[in-house]
Protein backbone atom coordinates (compact mmCIF):
# COMPACT_ATOMS: atom_id res chain seq x y z
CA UNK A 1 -10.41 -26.84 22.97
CA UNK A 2 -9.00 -30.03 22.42
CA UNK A 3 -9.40 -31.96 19.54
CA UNK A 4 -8.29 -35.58 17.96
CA UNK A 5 -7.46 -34.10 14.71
CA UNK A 6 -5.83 -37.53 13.55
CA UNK A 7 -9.04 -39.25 14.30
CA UNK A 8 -10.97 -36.59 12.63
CA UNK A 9 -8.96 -36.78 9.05
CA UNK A 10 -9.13 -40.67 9.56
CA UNK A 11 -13.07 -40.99 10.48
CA UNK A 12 -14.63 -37.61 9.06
CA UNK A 13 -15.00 -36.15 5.78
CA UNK A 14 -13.26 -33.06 5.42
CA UNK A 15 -13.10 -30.96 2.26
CA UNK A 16 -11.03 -28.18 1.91
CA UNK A 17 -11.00 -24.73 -0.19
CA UNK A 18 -8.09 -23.25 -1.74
CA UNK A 19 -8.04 -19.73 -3.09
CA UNK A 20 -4.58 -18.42 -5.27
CA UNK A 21 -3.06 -21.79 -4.67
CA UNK A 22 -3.59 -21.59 -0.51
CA UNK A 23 -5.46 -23.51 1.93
CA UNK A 24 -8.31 -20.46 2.86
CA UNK A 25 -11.03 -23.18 4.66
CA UNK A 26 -12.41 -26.58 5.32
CA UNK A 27 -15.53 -27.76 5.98
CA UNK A 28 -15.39 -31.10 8.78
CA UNK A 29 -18.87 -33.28 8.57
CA UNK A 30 -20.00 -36.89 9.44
CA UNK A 31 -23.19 -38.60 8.32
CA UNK A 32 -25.66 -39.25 11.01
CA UNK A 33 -28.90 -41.36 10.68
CA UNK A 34 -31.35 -38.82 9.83
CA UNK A 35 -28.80 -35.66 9.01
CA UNK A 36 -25.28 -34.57 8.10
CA UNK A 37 -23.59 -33.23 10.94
CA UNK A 38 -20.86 -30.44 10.70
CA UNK A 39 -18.38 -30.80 12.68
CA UNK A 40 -15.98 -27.96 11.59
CA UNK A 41 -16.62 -25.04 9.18
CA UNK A 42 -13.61 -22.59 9.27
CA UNK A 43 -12.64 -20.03 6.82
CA UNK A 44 -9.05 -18.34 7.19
CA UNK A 45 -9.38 -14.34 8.57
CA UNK A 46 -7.79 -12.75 5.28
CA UNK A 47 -10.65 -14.77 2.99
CA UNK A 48 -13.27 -14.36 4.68
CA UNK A 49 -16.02 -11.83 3.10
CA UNK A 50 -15.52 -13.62 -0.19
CA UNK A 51 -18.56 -16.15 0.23
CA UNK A 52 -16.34 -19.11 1.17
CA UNK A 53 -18.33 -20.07 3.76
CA UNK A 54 -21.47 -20.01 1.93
CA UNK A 55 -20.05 -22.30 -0.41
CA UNK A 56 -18.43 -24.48 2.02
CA UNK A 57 -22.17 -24.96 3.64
CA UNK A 58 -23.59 -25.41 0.03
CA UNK A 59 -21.06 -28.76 0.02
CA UNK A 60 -22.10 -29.95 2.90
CA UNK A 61 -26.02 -29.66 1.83
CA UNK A 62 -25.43 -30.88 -1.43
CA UNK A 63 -23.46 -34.04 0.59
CA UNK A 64 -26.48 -33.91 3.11
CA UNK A 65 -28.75 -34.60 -0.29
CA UNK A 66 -26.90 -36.79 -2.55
CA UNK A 67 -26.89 -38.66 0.53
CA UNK A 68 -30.96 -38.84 1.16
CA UNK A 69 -30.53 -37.51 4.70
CA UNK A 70 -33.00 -34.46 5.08
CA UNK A 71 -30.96 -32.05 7.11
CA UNK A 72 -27.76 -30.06 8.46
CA UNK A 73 -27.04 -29.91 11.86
CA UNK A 74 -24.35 -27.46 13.70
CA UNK A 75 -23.23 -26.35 17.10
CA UNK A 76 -21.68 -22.67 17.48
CA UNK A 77 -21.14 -20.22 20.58
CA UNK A 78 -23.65 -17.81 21.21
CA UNK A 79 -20.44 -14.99 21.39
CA UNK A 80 -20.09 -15.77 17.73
CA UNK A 81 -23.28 -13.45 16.16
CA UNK A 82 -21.55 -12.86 12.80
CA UNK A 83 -21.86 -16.61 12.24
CA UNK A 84 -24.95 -16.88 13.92
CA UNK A 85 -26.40 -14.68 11.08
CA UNK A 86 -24.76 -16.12 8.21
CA UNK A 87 -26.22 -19.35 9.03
CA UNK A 88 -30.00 -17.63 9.69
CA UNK A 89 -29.47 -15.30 6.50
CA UNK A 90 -28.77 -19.39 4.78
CA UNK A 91 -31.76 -20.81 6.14
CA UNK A 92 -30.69 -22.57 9.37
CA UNK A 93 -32.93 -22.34 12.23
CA UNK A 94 -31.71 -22.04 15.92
CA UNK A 95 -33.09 -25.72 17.55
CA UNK A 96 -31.49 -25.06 21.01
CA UNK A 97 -29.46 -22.72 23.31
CA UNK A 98 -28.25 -24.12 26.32
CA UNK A 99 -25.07 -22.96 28.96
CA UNK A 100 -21.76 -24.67 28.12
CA UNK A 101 -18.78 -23.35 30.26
CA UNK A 102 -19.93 -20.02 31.07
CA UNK A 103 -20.89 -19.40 27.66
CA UNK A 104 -23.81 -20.10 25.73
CA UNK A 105 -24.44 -22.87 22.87
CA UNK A 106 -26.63 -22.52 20.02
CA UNK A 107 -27.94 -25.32 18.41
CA UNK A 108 -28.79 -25.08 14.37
CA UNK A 109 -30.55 -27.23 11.83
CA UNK A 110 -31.06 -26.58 8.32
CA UNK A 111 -34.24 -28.77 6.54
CA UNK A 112 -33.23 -29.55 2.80
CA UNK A 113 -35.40 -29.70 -0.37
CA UNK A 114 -35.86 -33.27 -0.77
């Protein structure tokens, strides 16, 4: 992967999650017309299981609402089926799947309360 991490910090909102005093996550997302898109969710190997994900999401919807746009949008790779269900089990719904480099991407969207 290669990534313009400088331009990211400078043109995306990131918001990060500490745990004991340590970075454990971030969440990476940029408002679009009609949704929130995110970017970047990552949660650090020896915090995950502790719902940090699920709360990093929950910012981004809450973002997503305060800012009138009706849905959360995502990308992740098929191979990644733990993810995959933590983002059904949430409420997002797979949009697309299409072949990207001899893999597969899935395509997610999430509809918010208004």
């Amino acid at each position: 992967m290669v990534a313009d991490y400088e331009k990211a910090v400078r043109d995306h909102q990131i918001d990060l999650a500490h745990l004991d005093g340590r970075l454990v996550g971030l969440i990476e997302t940029i408002p679009r017309g009609d949704h929130l898109w995110i970017e970047n969710v990552a949660v650090h190997p020896d915090a995950q299981g502790n719902g940090l994900g699920k709360a990093l999401l929950a910012r981004a919807e809450a973002k997503a609402t305060a800012a009138s746009l009706p849905e959360t949008r995502l990308l992740t790779n098929a191979a990644f089926e733990a993810n995959i269900a933590l983002y059904e089990k949430i409420g997002y719904v797979i949009t697309l799947s299409e072949p990207f480099m001899g893999g597969t991407t899935i395509h997610m969207t999430k509809r918010l309360a208004p």
